[in-house]
Protein backbone atom coordinates (compact mmCIF):
# COMPACT_ATOMS: atom_id res chain seq x y z
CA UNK A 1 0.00 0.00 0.00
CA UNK A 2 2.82 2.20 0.18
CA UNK A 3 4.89 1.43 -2.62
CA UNK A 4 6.55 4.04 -3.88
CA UNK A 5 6.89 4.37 -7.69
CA UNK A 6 10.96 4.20 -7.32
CA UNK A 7 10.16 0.68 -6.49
CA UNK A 8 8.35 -0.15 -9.62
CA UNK A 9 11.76 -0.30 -11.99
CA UNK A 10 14.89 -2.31 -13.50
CA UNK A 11 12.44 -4.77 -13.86
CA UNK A 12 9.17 -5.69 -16.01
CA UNK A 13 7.46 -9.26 -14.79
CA UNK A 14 10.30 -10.37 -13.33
CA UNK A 15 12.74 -10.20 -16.01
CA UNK A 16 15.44 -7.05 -16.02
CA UNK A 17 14.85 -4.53 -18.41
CA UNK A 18 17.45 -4.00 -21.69
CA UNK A 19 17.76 -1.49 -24.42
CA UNK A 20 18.06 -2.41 -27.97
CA UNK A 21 21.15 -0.71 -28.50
CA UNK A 22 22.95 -3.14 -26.28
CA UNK A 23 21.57 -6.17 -27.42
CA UNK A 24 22.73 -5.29 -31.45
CA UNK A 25 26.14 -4.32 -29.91
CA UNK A 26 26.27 -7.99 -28.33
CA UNK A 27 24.72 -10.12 -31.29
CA UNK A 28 27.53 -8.13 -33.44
CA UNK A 29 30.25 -8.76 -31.46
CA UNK A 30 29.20 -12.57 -31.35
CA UNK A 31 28.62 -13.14 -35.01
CA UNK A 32 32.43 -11.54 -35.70
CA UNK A 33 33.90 -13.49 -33.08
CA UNK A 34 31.90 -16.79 -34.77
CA UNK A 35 33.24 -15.11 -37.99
CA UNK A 36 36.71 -15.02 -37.55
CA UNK A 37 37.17 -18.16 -35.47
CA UNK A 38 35.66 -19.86 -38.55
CA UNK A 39 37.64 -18.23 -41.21
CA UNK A 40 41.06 -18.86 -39.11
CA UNK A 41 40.03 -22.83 -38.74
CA UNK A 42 40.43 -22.91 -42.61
CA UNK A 43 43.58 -21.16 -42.44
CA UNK A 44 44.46 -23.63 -40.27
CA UNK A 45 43.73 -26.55 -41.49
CA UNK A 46 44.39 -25.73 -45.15
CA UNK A 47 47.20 -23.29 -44.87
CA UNK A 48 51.09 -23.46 -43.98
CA UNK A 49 51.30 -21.19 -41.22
CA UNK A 50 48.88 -23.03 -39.44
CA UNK A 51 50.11 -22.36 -35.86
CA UNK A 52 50.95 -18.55 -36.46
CA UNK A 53 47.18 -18.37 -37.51
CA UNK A 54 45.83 -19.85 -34.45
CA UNK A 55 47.54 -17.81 -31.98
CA UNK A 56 46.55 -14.77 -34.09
CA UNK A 57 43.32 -16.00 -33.63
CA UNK A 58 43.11 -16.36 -29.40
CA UNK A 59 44.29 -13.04 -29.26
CA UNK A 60 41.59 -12.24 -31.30
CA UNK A 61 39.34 -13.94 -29.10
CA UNK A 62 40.80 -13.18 -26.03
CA UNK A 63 40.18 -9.29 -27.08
CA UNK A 64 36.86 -9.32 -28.19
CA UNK A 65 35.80 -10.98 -24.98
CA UNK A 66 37.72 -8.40 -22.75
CA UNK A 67 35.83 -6.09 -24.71
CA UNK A 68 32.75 -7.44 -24.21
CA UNK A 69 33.03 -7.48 -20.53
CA UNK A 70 33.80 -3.69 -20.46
CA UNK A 71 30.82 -3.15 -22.09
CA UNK A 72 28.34 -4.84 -20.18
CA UNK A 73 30.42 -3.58 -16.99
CA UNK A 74 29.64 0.25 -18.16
CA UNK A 75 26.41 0.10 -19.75
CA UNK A 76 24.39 -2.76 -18.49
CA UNK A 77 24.58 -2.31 -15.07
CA UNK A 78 24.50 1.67 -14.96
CA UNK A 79 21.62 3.19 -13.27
CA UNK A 80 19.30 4.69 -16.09
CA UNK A 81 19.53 8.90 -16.07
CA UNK A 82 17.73 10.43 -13.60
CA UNK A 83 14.27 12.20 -14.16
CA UNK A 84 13.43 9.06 -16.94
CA UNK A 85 10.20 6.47 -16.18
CA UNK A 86 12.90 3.63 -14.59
CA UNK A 87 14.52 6.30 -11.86
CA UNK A 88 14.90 4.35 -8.69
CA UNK A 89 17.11 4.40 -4.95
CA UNK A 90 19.89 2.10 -5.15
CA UNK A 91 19.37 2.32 -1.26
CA UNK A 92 18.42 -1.33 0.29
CA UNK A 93 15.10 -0.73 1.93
CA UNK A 94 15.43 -1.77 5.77
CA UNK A 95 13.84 -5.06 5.68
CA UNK A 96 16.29 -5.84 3.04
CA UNK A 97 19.35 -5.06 5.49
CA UNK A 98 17.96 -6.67 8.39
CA UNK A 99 15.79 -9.13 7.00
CA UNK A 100 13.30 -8.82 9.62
CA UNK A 101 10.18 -7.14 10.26
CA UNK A 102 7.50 -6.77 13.28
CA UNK A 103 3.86 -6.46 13.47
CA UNK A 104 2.45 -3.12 14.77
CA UNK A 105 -1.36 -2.48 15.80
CA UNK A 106 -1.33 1.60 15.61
CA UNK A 107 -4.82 3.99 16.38
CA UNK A 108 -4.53 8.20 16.11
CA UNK A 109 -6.71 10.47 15.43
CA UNK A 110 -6.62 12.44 12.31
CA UNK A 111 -8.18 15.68 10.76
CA UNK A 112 -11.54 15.20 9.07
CA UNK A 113 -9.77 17.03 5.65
CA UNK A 114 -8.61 15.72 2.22
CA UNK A 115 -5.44 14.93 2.07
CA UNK A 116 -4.91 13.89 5.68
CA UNK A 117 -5.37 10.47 5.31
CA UNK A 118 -2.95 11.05 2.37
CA UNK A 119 -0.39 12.45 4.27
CA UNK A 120 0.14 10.15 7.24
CA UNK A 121 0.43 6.93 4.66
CA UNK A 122 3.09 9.27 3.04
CA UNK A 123 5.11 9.62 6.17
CA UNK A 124 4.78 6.07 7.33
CA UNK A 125 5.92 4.71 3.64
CA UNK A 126 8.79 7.32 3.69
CA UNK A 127 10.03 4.97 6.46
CA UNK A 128 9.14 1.63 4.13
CA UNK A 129 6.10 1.07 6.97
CA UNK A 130 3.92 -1.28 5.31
CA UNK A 131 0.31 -0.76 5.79
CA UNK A 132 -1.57 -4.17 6.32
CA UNK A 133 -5.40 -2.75 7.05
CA UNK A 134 -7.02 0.33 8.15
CA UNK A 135 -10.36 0.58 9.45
CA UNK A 136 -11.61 4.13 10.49
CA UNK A 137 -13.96 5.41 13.25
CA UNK A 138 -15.67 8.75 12.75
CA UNK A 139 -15.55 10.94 15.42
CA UNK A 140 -18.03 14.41 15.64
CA UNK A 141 -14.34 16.01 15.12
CA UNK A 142 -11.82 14.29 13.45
CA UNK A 143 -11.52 10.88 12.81
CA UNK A 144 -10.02 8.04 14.51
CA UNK A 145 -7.58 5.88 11.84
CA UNK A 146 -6.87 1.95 13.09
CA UNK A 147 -3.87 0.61 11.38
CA UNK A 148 -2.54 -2.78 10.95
CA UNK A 149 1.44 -2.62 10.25
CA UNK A 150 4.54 -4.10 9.16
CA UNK A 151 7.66 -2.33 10.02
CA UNK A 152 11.15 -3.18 9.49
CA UNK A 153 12.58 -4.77 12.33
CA UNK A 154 14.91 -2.08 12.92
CA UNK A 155 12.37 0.56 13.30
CA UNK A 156 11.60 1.57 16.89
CA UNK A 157 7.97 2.35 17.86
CA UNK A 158 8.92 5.79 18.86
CA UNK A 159 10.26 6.64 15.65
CA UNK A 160 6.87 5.15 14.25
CA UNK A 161 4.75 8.11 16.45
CA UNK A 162 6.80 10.90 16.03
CA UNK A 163 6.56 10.39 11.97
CA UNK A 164 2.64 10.10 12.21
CA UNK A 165 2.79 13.44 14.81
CA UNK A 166 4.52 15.45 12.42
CA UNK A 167 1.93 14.17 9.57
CA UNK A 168 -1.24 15.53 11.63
CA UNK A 169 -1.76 12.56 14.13
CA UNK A 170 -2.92 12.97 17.67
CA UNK A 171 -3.12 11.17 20.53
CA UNK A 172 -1.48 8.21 18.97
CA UNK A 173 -1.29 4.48 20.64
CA UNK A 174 1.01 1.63 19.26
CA UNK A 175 1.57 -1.90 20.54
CA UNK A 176 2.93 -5.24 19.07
CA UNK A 177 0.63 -6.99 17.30
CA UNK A 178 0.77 -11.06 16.44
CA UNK A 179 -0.45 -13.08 13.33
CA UNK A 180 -4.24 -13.49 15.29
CA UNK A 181 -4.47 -9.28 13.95
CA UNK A 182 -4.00 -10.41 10.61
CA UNK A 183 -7.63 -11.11 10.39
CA UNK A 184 -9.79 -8.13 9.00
CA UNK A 185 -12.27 -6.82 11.62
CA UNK A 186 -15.58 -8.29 9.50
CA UNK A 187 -14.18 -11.85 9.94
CA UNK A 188 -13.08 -11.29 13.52
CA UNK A 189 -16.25 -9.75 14.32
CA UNK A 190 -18.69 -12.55 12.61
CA UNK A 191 -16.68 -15.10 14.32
CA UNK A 192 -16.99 -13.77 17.74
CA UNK A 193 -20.72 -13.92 17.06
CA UNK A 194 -20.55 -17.17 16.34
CA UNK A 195 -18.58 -18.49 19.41
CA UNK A 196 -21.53 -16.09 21.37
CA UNK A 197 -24.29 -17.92 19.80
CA UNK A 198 -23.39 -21.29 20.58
CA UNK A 199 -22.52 -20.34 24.69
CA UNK A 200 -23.59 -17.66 26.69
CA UNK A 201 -20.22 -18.26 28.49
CA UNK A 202 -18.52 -16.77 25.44
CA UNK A 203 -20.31 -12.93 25.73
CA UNK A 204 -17.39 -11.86 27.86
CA UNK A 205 -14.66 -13.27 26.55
CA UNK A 206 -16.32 -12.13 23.34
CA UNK A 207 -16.47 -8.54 24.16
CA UNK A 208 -12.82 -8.70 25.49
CA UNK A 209 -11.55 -9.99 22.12
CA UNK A 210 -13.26 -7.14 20.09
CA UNK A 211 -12.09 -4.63 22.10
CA UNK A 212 -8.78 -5.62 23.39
CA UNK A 213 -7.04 -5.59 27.00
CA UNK A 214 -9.82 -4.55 29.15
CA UNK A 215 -11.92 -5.40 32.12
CA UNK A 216 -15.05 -6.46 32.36
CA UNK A 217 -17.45 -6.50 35.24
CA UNK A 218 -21.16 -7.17 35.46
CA UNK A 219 -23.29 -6.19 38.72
CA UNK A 220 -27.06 -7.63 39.26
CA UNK A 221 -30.10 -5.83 38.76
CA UNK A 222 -31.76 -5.13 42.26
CA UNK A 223 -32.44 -1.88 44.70
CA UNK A 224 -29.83 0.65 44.36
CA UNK A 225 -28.46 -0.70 41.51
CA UNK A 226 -27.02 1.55 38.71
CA UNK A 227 -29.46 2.69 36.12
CA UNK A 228 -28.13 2.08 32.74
CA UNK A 229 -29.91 3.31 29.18
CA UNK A 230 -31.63 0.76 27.09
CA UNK A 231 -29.29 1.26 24.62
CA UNK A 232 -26.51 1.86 26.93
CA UNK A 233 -23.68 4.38 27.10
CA UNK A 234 -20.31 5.17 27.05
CA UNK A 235 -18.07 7.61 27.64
CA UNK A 236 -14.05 8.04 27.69
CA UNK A 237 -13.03 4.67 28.63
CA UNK A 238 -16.09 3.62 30.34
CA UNK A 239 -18.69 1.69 28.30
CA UNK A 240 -21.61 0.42 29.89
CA UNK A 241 -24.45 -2.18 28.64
CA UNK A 242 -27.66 -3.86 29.75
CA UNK A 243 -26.82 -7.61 30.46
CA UNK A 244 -29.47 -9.76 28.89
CA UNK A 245 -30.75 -10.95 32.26
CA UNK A 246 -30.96 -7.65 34.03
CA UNK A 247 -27.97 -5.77 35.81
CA UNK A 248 -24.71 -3.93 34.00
CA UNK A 249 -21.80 -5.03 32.12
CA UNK A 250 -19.20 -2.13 32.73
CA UNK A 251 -16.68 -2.48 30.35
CA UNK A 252 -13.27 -0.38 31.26
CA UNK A 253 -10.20 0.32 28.77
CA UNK A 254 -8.28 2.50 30.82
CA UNK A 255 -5.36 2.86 28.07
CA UNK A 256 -7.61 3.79 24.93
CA UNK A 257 -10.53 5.39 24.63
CA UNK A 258 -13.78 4.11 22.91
CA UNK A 259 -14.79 4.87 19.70
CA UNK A 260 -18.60 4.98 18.85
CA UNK A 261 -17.97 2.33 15.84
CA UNK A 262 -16.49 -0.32 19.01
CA UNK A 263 -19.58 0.70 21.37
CA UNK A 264 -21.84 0.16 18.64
CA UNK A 265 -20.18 -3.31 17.72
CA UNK A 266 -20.21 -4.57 21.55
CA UNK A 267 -24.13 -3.34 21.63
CA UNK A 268 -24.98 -5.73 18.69
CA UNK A 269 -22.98 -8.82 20.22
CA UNK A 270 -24.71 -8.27 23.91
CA UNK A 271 -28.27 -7.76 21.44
CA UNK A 272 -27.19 -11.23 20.30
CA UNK A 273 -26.81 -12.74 23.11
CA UNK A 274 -30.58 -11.54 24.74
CA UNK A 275 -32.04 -12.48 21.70
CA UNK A 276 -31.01 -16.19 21.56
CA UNK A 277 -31.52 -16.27 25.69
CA UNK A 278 -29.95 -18.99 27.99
CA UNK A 279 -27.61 -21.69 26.42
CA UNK A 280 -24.90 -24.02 27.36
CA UNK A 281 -23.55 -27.11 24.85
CA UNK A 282 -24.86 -30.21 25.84
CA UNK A 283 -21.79 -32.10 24.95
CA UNK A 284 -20.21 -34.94 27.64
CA UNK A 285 -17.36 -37.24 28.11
CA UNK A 286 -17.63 -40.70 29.65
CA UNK A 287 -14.00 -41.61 31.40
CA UNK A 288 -13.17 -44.33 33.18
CA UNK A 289 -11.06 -43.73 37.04
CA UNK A 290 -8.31 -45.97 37.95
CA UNK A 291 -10.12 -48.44 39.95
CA UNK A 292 -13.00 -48.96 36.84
CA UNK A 293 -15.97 -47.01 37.78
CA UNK A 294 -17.20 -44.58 34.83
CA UNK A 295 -17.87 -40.67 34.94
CA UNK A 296 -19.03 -38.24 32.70
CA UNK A 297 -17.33 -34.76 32.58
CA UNK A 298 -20.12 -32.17 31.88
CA UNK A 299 -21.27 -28.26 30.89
CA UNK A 300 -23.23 -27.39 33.86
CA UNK A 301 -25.25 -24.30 34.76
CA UNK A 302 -27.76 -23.25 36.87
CA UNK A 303 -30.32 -26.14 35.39
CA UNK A 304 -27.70 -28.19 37.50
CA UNK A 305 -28.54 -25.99 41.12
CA UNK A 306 -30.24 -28.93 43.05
CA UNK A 307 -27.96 -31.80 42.42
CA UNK A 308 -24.78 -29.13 43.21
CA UNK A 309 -26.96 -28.38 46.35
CA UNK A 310 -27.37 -31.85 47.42
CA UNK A 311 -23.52 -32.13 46.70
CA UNK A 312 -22.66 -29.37 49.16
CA UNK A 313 -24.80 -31.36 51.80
CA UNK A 314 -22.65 -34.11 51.41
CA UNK A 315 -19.35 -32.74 51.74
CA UNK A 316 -18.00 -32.87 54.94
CA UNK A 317 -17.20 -28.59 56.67
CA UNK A 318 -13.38 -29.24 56.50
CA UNK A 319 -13.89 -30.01 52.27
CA UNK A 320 -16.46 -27.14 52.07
CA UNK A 321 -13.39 -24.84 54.11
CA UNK A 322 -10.75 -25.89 51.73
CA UNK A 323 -12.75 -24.67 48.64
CA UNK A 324 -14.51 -21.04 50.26
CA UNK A 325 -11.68 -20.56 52.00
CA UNK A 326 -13.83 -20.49 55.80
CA UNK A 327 -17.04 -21.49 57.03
CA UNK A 328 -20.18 -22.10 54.87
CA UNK A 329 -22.99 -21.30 55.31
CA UNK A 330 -25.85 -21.10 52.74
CA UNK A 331 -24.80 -22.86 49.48
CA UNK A 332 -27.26 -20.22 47.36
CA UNK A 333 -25.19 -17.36 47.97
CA UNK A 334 -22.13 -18.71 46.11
CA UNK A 335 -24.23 -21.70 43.28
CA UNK A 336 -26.43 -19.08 41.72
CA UNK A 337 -23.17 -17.34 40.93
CA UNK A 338 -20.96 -19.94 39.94
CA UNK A 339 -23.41 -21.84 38.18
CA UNK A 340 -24.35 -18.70 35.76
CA UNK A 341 -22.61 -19.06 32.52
CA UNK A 342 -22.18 -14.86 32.23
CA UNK A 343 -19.73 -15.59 34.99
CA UNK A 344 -17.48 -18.24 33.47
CA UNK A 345 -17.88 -22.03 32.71
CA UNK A 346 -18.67 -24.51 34.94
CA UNK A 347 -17.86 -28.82 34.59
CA UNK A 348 -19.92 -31.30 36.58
CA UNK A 349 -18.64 -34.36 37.28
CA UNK A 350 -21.36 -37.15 37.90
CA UNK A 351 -21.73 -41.18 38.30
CA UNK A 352 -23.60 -43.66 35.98
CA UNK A 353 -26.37 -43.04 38.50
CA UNK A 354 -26.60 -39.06 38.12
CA UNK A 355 -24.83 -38.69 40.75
CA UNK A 356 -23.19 -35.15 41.05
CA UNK A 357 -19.86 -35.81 42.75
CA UNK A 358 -17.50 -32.79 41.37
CA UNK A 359 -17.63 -29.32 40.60
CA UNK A 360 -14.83 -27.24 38.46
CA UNK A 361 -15.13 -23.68 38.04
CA UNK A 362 -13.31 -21.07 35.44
CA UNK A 363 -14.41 -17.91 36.36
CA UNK A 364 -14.08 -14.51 34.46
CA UNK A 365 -12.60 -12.30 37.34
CA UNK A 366 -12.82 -8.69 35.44
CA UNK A 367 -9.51 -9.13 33.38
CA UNK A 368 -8.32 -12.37 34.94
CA UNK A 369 -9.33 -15.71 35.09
CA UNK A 370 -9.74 -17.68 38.45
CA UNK A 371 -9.61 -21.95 38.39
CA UNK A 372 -11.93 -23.55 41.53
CA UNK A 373 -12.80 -27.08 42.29
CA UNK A 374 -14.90 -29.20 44.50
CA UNK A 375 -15.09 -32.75 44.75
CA UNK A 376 -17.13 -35.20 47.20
CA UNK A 377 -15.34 -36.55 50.12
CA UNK A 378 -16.01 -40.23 49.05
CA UNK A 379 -14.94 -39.57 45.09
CA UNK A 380 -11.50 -38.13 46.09
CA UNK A 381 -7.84 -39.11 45.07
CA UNK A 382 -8.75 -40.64 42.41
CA UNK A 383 -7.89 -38.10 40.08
CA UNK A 384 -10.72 -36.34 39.34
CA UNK A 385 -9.57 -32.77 40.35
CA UNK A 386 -6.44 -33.30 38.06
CA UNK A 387 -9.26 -33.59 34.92
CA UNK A 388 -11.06 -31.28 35.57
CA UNK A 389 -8.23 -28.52 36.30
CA UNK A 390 -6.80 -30.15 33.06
CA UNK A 391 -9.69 -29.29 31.51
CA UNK A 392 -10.52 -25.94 32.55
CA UNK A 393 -6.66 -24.97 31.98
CA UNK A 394 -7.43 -26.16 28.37
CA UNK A 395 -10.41 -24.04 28.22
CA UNK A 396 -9.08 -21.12 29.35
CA UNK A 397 -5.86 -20.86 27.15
CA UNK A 398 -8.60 -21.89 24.15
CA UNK A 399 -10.47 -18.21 25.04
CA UNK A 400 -7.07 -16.65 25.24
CA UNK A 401 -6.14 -16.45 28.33
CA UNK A 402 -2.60 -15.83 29.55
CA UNK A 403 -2.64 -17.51 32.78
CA UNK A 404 -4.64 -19.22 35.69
CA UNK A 405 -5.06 -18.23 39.38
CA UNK A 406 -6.35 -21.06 42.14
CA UNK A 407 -7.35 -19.22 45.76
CA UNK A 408 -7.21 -22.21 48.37
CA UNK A 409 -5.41 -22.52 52.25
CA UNK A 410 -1.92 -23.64 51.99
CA UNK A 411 -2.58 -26.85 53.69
CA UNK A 412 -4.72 -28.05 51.06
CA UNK A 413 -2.42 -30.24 49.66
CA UNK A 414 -4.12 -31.81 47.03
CA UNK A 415 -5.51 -28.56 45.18
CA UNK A 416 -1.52 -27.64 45.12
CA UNK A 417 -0.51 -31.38 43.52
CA UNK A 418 -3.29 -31.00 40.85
CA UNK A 419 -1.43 -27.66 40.10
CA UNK A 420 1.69 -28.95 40.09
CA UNK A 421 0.71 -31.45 37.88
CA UNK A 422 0.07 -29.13 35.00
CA UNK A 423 3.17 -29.06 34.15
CA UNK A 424 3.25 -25.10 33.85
CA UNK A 425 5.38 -22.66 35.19
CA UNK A 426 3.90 -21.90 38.48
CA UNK A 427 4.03 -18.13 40.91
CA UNK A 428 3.11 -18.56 44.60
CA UNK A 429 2.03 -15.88 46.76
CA UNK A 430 0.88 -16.69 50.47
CA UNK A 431 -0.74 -14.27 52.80
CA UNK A 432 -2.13 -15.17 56.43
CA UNK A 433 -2.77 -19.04 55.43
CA UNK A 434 -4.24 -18.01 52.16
CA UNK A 435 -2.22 -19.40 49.08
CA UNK A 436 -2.44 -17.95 46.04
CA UNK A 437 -0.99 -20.28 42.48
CA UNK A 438 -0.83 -18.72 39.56
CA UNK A 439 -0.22 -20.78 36.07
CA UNK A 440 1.45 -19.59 33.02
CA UNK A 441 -0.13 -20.98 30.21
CA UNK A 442 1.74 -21.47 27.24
CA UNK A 443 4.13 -19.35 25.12
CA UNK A 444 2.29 -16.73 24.79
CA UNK A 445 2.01 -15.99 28.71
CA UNK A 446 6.11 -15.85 28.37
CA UNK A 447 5.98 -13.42 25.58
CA UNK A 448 3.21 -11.28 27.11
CA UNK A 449 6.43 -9.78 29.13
CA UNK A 450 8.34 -9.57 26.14
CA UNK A 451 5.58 -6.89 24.39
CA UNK A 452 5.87 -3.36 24.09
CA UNK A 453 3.11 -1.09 24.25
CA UNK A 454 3.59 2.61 24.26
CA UNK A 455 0.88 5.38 24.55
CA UNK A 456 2.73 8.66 23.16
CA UNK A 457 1.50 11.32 21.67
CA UNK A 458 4.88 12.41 19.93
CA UNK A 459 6.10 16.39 19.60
């Protein structure tokens, strides 16, 4: 998108361009050459002074080839004159010296004006900045400019702002981006719908996907709650939205403001989800434990709120401890909450009988994600706590997570082991008997670190 018509020469389809006048100078010099080598080989063979001949006639050769290298030396390889239609920089663009290049994901705000637009591609392909995809937001002043690009290695992000300040943008953001941005927003957008229309679960990571690193929290409808529009509102960094069963979903992006084109976007996927109303898959897994008796691994939700009831019942006040982290009291206040799929996702583990013997929680905790588990007194050690962590750890890197946290007393021993057992790299923070594990999950977690965001506005 920013090629530069310098770029476009010394070549036609692939092939190098020559002139005519070299190409008659060349056939020439090979017919004499074929000429005379003939015309001495009669000599030779025919004449007397046979050997004087052929030396004559490698000098001869010898000359004509010297002179054919100084030709192609001077002409062929000369730059054309300057000002004619095959003008180019001899200069290596960067990616050609370095042979790398790096992902950028770049917003700034613009003048509403011809030309503007114009101007900041110009300054971003001065520095061979290849634009990937724009999208633009309209703004009552101004408009806000999303850019997908690839830079040469070499080119710091800093040097990427201050070009795009002194072409008219303001308030400009940059951070890496990875191959998942290559996908234009349409395509990101209809597939986020999709994932939302098969899980309710999904609404939240959903909106967090569409519009980046933020948090989002959603409080229940009741007396003193907040009063929200039916169409909702936003403002700065705030955006806030009806949830489909009553309350608020308060979306914050501290960094980056909103743009009205993103607030209108997460209002259609939240319309969505109200529209298609309460849904979890139905899909199971029969396994079989170590000593032969069969479970099935579950999607549960709050369909499932009498058999997790009659579960709690069951568990003895020391199990029921380990996993709330102090006394229990009434199971409602904490199953109508874990149980709801706008919260996270929730596996039940049960016997051939319907039994419910196990709980596993992965709960959206604003912009974290927090790992829980229950299991029966008489159904444990026998590994079901390590399957369903495995499970929900396999869930939650699927949505995109970066990492894991389990809450639980440091003498639970087992909830620790099942960690452990990941096989991830594993933080520990305890506080006043309260241990805190956090997993790392996959490559991505490591390079999370490793990614530099800047929020500059450049001078």
């Amino acid at each position: 998108m920013n090629r530069q018509m310098s770029d476009v020469t010394r070549a036609r389809h692939g092939r190098p361009v020559h002139h005519w006048r070299r190409d008659v100078i060349e056939l020439a010099a090979l017919f004499t050459a074929v000429a005379v080598a003939d015309a001495i080989a009669n000599l030779v063979g025919h004449g007397p002074d046979g050997p004087v001949l052929l030396l004559a006639s490698a000098v001869a050769l010898v000359a004509t080839a010297a002179f054919h290298t100084w030709w192609a030396r001077h002409h062929g390889h000369a730059p054309p004159p300057s000002g004619t239609d095959t003008d180019t920089d001899p200069r290596p663009l960067p990616s050609e010296r370095t042979g790398e290049t790096t992902l950028w994901r770049m917003r700034t705000t613009v003048k509403d004006a011809p030309g503007s637009l114009a101007a900041l591609c110009t300054a971003l392909a001065d520095r061979q900045v290849d634009i990937l995809s724009l999208q633009t937001h309209p703004l009552a002043e101004g408009t806000v400019d999303e850019f997908l690009l690839r830079a040469p290695g070499d080119l710091e992000a800093s040097e990427i702002t201050r070009a795009t300040s002194l072409a008219g943008g303001a308030g400009t953001w940059i951070e890496r981006a990875d191959a998942h941005d290559l996908v234009d927003a349409p395509t990101r957008v209809l597939g986020l719908a999709a994932r939302t229309a098969l899980d309710a679960a999904e609404l939240p990571l959903a909106l967090r996907q569409l519009l980046g690193r933020c948090t989002i929290r959603q409080s229940p409808a009741g007396p003193g709650a907040e009063a929200v529009p039916v169409e909702g509102a936003f403002e700065e960094t705030v955006m806030r939205l009806q949830a489909p069963e009553g309350g608020v979903i308060t979306v914050e992006r501290p960094y980056l403001p909103f743009t009205p084109t993103e607030f209108a976007r997460a209002r259609a996927l939240v319309d969505l989800d109200a529209v298609l109303g309460p849904r979890v898959p139905r899909s199971q897994d029969v396994l079989t434990l170590p000593e032969g008796n069969d479970i099935t691994v579950r999607r549960a939700d709050v369909d499932d709120l009498d058999a997790a009831k009659a579960m709690h019942e069951r568990c003895s006040p020391r199990t029921l401890s380990m996993r709330y982290h102090g006394p229990v009291g009434d199971a409602d206040r904490y199953l109508n909450h874990l149980l709801s799929p706008r919260f996270g996702r929730t596996l039940a583990v049960q016997t051939t009988s319907g039994r419910l013997v196990g709980l596993g929680h992965l709960l959206w905790d604003g912009d974290e994600t927090e790992v829980a588990l229950l299991v029966e007194d008489e159904w444990q050690r026998r590994g079901i706590g390590s399957e369903l962590l495995r499970r929900l750890v396999a869930m939650a890197s699927e949505a995109g997570c970066e990492s894991v946290y389990a809450v639980t007393q440091s003498s639970n021993t087992g909830m620790v082991a099942a960690m452990r057992g990941l096989g991830l790299p594993l933080d520990y923070q305890i506080e006043e008997g309260t241990l805190v594990i956090t997993a790392r999950l996959g490559a991505a977690a490591f390079e999370a670190d490793a990614v530099n965001v800047t929020k500059a506005e450049a001078s």
